[in-house]
PDB file of N, CA and C in Angstrom:
ATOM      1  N   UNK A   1       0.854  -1.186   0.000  1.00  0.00           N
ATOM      2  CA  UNK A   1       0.000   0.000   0.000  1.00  0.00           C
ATOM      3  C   UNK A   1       0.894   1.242   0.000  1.00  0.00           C
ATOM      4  N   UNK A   2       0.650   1.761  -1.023  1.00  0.00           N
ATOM      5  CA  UNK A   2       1.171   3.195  -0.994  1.00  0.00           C
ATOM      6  C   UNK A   2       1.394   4.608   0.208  1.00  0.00           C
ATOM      7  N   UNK A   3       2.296   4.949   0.401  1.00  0.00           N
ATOM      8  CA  UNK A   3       2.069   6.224   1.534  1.00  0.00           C
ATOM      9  C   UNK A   3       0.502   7.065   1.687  1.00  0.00           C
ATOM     10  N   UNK A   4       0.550   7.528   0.521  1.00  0.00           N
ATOM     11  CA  UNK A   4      -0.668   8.658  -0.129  1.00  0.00           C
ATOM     12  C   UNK A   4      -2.239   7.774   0.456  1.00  0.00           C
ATOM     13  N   UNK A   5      -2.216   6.733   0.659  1.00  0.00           N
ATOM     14  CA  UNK A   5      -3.375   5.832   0.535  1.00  0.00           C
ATOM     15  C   UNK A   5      -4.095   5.532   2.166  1.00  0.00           C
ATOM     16  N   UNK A   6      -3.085   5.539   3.250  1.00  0.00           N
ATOM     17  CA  UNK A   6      -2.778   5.353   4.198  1.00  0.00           C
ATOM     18  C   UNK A   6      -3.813   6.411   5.085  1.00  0.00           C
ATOM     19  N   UNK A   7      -3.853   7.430   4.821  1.00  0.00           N
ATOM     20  CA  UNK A   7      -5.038   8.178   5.314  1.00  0.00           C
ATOM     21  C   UNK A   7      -6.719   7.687   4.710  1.00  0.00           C
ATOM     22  N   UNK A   8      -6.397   7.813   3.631  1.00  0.00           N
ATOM     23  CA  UNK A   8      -7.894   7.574   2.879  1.00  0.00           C
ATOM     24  C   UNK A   8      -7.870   5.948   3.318  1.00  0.00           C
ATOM     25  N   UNK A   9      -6.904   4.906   3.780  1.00  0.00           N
ATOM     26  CA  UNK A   9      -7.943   3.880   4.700  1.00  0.00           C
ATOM     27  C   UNK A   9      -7.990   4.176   5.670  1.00  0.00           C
ATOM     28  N   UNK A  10      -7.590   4.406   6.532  1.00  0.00           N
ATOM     29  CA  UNK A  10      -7.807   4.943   8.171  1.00  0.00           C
ATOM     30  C   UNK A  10      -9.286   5.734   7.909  1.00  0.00           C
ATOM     31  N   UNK A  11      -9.707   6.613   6.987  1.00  0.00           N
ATOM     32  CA  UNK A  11     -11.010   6.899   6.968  1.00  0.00           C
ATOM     33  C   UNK A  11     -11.795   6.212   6.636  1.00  0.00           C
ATOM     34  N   UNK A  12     -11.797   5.123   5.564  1.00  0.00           N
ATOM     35  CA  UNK A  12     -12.390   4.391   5.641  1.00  0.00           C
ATOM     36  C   UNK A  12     -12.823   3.319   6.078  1.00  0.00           C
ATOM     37  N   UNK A  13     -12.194   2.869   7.396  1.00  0.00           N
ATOM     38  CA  UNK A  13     -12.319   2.016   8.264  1.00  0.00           C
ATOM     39  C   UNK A  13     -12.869   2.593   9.219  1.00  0.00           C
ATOM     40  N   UNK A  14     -12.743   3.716   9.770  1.00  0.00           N
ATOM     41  CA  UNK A  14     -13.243   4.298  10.901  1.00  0.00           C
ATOM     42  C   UNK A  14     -14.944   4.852   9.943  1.00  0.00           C
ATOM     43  N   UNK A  15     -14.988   5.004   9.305  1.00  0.00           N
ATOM     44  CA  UNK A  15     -16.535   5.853   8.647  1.00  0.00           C
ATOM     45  C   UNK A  15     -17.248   4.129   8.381  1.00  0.00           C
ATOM     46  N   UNK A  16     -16.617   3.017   8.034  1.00  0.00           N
ATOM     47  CA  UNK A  16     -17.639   1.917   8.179  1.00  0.00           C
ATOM     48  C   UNK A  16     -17.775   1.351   9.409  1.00  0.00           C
ATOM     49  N   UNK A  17     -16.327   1.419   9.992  1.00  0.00           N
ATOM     50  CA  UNK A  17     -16.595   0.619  11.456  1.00  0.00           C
ATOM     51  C   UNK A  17     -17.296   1.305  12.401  1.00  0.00           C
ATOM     52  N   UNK A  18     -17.039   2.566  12.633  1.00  0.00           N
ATOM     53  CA  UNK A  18     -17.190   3.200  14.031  1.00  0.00           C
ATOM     54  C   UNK A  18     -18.462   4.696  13.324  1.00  0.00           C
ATOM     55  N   UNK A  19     -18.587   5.048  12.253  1.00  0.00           N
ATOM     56  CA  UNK A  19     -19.392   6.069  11.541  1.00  0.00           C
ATOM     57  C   UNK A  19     -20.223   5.802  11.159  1.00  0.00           C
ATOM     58  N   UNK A  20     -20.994   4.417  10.883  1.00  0.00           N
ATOM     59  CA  UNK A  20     -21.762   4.395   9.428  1.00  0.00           C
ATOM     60  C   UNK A  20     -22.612   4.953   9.235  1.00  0.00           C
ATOM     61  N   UNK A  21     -22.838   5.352   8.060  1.00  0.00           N
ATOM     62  CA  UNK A  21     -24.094   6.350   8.085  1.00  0.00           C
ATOM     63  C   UNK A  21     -23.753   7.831   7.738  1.00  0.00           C
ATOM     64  N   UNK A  22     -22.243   8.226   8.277  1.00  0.00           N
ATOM     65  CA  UNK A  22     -22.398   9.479   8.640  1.00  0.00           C
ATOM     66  C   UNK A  22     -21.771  10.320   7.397  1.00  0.00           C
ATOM     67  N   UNK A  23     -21.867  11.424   7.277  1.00  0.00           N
ATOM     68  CA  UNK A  23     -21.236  12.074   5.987  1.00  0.00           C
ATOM     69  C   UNK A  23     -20.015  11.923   6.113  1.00  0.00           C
ATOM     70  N   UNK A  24     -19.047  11.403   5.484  1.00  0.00           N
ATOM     71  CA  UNK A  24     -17.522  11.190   5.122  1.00  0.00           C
ATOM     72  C   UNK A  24     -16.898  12.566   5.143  1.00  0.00           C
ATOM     73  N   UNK A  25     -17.456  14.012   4.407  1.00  0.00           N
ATOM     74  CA  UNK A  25     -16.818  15.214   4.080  1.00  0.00           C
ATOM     75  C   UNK A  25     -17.112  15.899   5.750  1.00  0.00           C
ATOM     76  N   UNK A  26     -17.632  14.905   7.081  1.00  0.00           N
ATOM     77  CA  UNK A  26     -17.478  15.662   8.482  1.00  0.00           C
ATOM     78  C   UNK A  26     -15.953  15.077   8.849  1.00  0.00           C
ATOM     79  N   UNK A  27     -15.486  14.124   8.384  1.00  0.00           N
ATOM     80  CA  UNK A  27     -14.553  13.593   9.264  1.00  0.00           C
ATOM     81  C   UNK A  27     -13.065  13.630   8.551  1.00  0.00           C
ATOM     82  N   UNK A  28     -12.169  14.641   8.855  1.00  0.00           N
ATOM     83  CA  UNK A  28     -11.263  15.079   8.628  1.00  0.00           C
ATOM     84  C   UNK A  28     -10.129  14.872   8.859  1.00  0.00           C
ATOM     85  N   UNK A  29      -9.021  14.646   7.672  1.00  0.00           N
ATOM     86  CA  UNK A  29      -7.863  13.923   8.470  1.00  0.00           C
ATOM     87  C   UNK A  29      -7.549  14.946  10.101  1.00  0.00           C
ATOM     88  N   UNK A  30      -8.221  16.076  10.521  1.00  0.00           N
ATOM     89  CA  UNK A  30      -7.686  16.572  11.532  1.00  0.00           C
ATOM     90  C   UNK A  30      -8.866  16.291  12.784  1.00  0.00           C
ATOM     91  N   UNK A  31      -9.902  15.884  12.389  1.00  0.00           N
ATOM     92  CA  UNK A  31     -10.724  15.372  13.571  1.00  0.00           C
ATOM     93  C   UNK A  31     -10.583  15.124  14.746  1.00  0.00           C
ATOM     94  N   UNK A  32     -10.992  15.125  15.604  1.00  0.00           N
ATOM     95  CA  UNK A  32     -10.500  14.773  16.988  1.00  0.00           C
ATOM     96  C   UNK A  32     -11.035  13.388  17.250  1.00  0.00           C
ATOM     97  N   UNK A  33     -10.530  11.933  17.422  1.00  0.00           N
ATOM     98  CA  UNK A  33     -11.433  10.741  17.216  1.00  0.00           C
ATOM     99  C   UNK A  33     -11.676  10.704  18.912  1.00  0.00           C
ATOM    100  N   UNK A  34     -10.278  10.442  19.297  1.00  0.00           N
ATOM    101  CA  UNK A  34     -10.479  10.013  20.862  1.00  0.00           C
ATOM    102  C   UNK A  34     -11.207  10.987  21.531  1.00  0.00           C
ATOM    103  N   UNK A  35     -10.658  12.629  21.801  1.00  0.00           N
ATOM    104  CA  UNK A  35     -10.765  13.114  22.965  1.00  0.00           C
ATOM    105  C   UNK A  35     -12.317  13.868  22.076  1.00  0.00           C
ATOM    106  N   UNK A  36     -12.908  13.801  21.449  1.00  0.00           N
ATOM    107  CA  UNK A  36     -14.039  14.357  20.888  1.00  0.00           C
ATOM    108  C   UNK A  36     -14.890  12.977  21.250  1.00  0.00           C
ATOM    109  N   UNK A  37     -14.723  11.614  21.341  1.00  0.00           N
ATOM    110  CA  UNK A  37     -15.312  10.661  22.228  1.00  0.00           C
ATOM    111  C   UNK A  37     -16.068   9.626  20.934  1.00  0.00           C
ATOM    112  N   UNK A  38     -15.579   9.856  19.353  1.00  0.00           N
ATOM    113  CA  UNK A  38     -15.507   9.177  18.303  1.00  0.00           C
ATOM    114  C   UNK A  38     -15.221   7.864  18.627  1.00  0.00           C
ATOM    115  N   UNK A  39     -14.295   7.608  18.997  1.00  0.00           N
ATOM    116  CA  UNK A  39     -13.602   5.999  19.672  1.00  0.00           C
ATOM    117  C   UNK A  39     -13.490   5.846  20.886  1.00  0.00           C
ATOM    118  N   UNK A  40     -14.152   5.204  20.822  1.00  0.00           N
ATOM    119  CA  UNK A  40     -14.188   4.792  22.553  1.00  0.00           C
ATOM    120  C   UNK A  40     -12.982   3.196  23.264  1.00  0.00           C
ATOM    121  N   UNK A  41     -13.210   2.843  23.703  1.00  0.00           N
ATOM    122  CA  UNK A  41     -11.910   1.912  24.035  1.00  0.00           C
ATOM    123  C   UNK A  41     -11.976   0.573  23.120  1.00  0.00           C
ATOM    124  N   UNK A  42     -13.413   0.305  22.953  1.00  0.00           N
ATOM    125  CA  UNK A  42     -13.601  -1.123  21.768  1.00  0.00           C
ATOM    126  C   UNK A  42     -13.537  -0.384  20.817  1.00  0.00           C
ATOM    127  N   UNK A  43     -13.744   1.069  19.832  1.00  0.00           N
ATOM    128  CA  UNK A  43     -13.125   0.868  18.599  1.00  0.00           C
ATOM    129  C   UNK A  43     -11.299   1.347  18.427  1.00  0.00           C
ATOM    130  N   UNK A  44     -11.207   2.007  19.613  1.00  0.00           N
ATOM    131  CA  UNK A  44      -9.985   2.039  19.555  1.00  0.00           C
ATOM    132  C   UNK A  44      -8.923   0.819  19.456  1.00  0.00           C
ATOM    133  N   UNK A  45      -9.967  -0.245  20.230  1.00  0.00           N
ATOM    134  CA  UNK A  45      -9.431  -1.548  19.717  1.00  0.00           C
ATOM    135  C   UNK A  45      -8.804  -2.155  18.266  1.00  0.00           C
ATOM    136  N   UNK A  46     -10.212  -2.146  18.001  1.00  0.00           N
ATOM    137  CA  UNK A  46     -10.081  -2.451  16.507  1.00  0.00           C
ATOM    138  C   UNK A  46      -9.430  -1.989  15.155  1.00  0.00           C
ATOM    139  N   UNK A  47      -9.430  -0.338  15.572  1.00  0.00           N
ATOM    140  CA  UNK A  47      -8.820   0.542  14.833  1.00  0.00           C
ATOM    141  C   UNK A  47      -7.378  -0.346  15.202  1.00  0.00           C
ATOM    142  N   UNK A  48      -6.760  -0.328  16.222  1.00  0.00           N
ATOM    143  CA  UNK A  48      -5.290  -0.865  16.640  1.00  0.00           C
ATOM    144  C   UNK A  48      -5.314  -1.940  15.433  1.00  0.00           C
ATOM    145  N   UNK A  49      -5.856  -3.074  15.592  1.00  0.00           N
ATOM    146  CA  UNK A  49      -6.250  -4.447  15.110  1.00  0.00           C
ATOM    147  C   UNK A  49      -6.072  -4.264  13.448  1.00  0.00           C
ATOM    148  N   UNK A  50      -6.806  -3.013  12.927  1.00  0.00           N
ATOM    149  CA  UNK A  50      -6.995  -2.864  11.703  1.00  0.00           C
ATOM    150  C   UNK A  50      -5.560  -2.480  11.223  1.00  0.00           C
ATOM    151  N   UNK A  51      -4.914  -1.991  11.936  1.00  0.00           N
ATOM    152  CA  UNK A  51      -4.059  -0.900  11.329  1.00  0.00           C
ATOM    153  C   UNK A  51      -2.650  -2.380  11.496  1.00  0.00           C
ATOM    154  N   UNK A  52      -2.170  -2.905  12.258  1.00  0.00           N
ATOM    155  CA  UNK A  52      -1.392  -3.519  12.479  1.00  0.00           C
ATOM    156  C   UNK A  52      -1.785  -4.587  11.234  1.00  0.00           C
ATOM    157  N   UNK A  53      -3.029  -5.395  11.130  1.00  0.00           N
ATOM    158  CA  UNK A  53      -3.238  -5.901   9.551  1.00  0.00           C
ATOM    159  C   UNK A  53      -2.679  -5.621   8.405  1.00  0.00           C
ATOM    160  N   UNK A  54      -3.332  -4.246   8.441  1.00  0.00           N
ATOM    161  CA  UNK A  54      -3.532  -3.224   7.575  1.00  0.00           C
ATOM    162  C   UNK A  54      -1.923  -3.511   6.696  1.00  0.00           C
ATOM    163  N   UNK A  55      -1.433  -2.252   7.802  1.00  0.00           N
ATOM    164  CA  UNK A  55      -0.202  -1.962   7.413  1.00  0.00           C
ATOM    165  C   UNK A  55       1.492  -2.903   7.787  1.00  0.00           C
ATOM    166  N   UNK A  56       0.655  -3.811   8.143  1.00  0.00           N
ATOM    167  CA  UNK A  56       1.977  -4.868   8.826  1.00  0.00           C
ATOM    168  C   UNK A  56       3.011  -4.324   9.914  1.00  0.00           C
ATOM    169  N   UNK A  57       2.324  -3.714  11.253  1.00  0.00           N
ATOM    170  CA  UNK A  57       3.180  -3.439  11.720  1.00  0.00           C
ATOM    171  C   UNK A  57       2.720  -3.717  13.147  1.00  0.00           C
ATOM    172  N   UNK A  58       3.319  -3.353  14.150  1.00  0.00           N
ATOM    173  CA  UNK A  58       3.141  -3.983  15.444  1.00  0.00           C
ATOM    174  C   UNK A  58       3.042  -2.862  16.021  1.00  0.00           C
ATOM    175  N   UNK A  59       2.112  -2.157  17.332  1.00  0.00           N
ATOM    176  CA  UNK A  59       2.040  -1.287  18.141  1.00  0.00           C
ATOM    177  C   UNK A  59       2.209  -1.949  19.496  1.00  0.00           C
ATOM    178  N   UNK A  60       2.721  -0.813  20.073  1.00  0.00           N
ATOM    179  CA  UNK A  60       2.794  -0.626  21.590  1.00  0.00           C
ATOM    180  C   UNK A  60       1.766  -0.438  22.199  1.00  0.00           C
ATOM    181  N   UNK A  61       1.549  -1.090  23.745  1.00  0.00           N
ATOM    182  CA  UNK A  61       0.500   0.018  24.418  1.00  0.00           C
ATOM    183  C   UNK A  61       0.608   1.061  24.567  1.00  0.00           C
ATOM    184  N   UNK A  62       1.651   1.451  24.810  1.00  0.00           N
ATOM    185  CA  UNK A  62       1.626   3.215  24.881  1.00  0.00           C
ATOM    186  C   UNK A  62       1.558   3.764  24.043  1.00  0.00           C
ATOM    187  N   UNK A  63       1.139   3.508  22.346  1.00  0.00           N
ATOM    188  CA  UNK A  63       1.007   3.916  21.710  1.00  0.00           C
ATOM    189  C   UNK A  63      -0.243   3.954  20.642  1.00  0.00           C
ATOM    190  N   UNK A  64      -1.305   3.546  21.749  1.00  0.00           N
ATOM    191  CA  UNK A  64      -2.737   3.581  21.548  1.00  0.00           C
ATOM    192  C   UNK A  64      -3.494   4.226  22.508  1.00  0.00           C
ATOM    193  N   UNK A  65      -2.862   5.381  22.158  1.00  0.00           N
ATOM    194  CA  UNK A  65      -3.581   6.168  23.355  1.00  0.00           C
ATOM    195  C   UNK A  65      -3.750   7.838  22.414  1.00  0.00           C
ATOM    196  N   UNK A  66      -4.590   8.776  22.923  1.00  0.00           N
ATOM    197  CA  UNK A  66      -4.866  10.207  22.150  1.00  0.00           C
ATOM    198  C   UNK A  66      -3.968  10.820  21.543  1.00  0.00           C
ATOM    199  N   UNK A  67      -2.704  10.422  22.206  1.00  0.00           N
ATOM    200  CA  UNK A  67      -1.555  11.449  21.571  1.00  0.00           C
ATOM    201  C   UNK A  67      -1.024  11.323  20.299  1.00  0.00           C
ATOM    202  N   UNK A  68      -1.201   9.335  20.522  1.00  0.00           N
ATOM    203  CA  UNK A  68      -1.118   8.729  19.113  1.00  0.00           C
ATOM    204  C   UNK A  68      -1.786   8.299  17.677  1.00  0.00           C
ATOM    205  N   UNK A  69      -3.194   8.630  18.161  1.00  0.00           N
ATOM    206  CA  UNK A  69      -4.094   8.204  17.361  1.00  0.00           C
ATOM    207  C   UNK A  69      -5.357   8.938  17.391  1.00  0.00           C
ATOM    208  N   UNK A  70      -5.310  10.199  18.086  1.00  0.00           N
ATOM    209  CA  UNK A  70      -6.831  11.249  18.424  1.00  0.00           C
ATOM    210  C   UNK A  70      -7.055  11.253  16.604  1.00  0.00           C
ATOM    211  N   UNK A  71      -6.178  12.227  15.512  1.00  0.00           N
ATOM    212  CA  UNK A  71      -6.702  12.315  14.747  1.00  0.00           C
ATOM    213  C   UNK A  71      -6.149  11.180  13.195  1.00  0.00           C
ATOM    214  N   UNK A  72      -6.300  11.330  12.287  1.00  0.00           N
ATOM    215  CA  UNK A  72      -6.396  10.572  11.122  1.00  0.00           C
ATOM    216  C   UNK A  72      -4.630  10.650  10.675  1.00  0.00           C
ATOM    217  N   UNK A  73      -4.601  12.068  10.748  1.00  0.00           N
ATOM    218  CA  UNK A  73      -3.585  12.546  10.330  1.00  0.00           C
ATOM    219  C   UNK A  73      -2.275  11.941  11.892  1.00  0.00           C
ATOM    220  N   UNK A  74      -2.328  12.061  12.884  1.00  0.00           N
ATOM    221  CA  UNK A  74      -1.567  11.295  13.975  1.00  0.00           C
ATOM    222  C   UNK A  74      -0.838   9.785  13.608  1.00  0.00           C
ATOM    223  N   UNK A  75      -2.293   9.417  13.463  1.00  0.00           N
ATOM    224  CA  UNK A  75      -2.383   7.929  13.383  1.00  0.00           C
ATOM    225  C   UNK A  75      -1.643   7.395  11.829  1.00  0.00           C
ATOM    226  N   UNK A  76      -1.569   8.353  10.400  1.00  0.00           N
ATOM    227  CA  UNK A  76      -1.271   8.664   9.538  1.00  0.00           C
ATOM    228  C   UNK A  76       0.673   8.170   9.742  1.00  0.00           C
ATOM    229  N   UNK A  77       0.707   9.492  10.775  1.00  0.00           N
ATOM    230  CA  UNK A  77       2.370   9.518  10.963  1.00  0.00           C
ATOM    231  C   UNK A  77       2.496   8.453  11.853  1.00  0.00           C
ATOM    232  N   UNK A  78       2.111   8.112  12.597  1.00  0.00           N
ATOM    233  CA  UNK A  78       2.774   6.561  13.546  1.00  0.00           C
ATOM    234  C   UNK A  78       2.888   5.405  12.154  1.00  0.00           C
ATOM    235  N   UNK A  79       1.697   5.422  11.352  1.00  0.00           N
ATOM    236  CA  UNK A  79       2.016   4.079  10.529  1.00  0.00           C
ATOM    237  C   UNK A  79       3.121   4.060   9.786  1.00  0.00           C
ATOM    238  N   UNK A  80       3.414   5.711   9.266  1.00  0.00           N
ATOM    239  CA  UNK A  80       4.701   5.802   8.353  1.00  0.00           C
ATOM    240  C   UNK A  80       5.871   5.410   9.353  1.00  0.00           C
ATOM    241  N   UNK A  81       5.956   6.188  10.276  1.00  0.00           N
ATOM    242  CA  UNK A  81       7.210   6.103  11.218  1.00  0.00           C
ATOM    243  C   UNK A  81       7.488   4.231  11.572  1.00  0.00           C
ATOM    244  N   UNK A  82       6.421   3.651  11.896  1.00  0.00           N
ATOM    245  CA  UNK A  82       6.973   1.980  11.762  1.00  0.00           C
ATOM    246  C   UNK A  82       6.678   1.774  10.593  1.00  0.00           C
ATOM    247  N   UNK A  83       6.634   1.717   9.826  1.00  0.00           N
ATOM    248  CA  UNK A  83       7.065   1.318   8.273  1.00  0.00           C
ATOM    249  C   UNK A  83       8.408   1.375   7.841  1.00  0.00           C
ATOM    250  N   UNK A  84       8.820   2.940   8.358  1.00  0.00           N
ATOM    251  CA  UNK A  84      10.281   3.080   7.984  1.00  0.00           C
ATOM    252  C   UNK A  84      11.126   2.026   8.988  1.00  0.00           C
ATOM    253  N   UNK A  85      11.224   2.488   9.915  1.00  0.00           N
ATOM    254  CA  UNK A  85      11.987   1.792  11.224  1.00  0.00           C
ATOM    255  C   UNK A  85      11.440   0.416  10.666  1.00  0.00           C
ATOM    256  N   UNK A  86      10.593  -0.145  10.313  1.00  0.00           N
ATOM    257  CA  UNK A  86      10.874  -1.731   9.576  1.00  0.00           C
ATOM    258  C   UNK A  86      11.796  -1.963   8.262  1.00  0.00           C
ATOM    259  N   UNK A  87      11.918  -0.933   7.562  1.00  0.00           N
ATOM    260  CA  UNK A  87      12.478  -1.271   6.150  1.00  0.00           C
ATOM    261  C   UNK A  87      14.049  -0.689   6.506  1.00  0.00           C
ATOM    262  N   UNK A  88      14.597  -0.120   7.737  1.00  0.00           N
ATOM    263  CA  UNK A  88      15.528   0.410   7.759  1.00  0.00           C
ATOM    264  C   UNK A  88      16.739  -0.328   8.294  1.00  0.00           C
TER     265      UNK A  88
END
């Protein structure tokens, strides 16, 4: 999967899993997921779950938490940052 692509799934996993229904043009790579109360601890789950699939990579606990994953764009840069640190 391409860099560029990596946001536009993170939205689209979160707008079927945790949104459905809802207009796609509300939810912004700058959204607030966690502390706006979007994800709650089971989709924050899954989001984890999805993304480690997703993108083949492994998270920390401490790194499923608001600082790391509140918005699209956050969660965006953690997947790149272990991507690299894997290919490096």
């Amino acid at each position: 999967m391409t860099s560029p692509n990596i946001e536009q799934s993170i939205k689209e996993f979160i707008l079927s899993e945790v949104l459905p229904g809802e207009d796609p043009a509300q939810l912004t790579d700058a959204t607030p997921l966690i502390s706006a109360g979007i994800l709650d601890s089971i989709a924050t789950l899954k989001l984890v779950d999805f993304l480690e699939k997703t993108f083949s990579i492994s998270m920390a606990a401490h790194e499923t938490d608001a600082e790391h994953l509140d918005t699209i764009e956050r969660i965006a840069r953690l997947v790149r940052s272990k991507q690299a640190a894997k290919s490096a």
